[in-house]
Protein backbone atom coordinates (compact mmCIF):
# COMPACT_ATOMS: atom_id res chain seq x y z
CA UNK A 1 0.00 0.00 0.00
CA UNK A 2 1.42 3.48 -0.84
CA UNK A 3 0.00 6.90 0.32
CA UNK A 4 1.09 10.14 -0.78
CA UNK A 5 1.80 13.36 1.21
CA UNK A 6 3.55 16.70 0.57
CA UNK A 7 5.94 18.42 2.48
CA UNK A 8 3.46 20.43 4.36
CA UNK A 9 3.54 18.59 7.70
CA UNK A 10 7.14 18.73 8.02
CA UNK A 11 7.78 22.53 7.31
CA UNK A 12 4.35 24.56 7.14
CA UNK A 13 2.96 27.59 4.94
CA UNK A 14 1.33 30.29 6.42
CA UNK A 15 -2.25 30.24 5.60
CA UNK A 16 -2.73 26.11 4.98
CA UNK A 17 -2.56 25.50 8.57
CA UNK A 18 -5.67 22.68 7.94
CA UNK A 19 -4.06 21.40 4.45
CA UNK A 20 -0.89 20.74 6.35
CA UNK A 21 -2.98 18.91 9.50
CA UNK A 22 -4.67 16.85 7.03
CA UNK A 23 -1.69 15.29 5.78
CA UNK A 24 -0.56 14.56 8.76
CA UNK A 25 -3.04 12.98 9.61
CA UNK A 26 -2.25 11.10 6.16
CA UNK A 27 0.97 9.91 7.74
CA UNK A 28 -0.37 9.19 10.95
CA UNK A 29 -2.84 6.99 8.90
CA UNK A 30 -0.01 5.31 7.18
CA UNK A 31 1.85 4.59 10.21
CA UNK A 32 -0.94 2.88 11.79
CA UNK A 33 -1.70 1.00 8.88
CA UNK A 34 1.79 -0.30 8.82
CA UNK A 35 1.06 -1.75 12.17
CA UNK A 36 -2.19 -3.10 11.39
CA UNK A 37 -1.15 -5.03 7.91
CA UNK A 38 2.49 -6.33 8.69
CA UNK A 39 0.72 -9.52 9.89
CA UNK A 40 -0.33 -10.14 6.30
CA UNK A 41 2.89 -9.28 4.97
CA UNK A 42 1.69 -6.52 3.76
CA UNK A 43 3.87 -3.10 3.73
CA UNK A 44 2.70 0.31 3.71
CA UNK A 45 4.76 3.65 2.90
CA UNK A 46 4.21 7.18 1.63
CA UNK A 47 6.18 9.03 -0.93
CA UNK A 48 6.41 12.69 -0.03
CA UNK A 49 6.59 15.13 -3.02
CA UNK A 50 8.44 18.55 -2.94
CA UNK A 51 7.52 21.24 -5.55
CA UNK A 52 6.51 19.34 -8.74
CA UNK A 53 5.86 20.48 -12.13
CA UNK A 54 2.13 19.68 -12.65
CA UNK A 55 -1.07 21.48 -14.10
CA UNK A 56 -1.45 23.72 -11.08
CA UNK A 57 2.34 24.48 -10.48
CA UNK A 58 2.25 25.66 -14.39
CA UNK A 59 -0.35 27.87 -13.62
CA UNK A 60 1.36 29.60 -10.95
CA UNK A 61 3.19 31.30 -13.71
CA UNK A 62 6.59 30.97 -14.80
CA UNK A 63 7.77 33.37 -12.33
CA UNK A 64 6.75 31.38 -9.80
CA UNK A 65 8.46 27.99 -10.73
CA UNK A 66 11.60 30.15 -11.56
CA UNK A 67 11.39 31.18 -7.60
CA UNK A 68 10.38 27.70 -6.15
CA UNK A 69 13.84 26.13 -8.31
CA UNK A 70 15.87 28.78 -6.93
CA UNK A 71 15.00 27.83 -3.08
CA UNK A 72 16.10 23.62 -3.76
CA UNK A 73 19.55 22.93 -3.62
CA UNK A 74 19.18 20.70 -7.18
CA UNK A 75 18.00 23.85 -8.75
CA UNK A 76 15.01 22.49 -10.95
CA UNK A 77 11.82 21.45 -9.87
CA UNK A 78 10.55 17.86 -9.33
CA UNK A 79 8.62 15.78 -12.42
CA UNK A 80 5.98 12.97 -11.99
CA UNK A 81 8.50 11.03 -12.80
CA UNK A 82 10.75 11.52 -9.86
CA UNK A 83 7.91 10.25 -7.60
CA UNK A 84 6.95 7.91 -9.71
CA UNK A 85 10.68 6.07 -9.24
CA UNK A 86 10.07 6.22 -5.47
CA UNK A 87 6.35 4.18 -5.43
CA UNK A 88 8.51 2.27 -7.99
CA UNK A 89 11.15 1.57 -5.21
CA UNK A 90 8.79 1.08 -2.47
CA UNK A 91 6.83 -1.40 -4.69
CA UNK A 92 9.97 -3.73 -5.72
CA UNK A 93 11.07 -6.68 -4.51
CA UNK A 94 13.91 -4.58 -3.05
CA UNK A 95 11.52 -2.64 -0.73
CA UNK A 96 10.05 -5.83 0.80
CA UNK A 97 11.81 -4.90 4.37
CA UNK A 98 10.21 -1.46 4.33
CA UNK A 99 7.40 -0.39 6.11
CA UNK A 100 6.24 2.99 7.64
CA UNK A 101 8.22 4.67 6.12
CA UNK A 102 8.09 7.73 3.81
CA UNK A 103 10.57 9.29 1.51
CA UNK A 104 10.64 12.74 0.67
CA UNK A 105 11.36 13.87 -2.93
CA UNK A 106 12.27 17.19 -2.91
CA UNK A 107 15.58 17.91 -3.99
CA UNK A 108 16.32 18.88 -0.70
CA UNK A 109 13.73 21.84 -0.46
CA UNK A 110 13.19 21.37 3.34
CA UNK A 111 16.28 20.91 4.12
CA UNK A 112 18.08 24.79 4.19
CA UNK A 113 17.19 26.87 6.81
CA UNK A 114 17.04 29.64 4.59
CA UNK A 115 17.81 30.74 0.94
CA UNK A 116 21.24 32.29 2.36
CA UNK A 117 22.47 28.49 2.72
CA UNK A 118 22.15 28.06 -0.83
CA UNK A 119 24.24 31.13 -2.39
């Protein structure tokens, strides 16, 4: 079983206070599902996606996606397939020992504490 978060619950946006609580809540969710299926052999992790280029990032403008590159230490913005390579991982043969577990594919977005630590 794979869910699918953003980065919201682990660093925040002003204003999305409930979008951010509701995918926690998504992980929280995942995590107990873990628990509750690993008797069955069956695992159950989330993939995480940072900024990535989709319908509604394009129509933020090109301005915007322009900013949002700038602030990841890779520089570019994520594609579908980047997260599609991580459900592809966590749905191998080589993922068969991982459960609860979410990986975050972001190019490192969350991890600077600010822009500074990327010039």
């Amino acid at each position: 079983v794979l869910t699918s978060s953003i980065t919201g619950p682990v660093t925040g946006f002003p204003g999305w206070s409930h979008y951010s609580a509701t995918k926690a809540g998504q992980l929280g969710f995942m995590r107990t599902a873990c628990i509750e299926l690993a008797k069955y052999g069956i695992t159950v992790n989330a993939v995480m996606p940072g900024n990535i280029i989709t319908e509604g990032l394009v129509g933020l403008g090109e301005d915007y996606q322009k900013t949002m590159a700038a602030s990841i230490p890779l520089k570019r913005l994520g594609t579908v397939e980047d997260i599609g390579y991580a459900a592809l991982y966590f749905a191998s043969k080589e993922a068969g020992y991982v459960t609860g577990q979410t990986i975050i594919v972001d190019g490192g977005q969350i991890l600077p504490e600010s822009l500074e630590a990327l010039a």
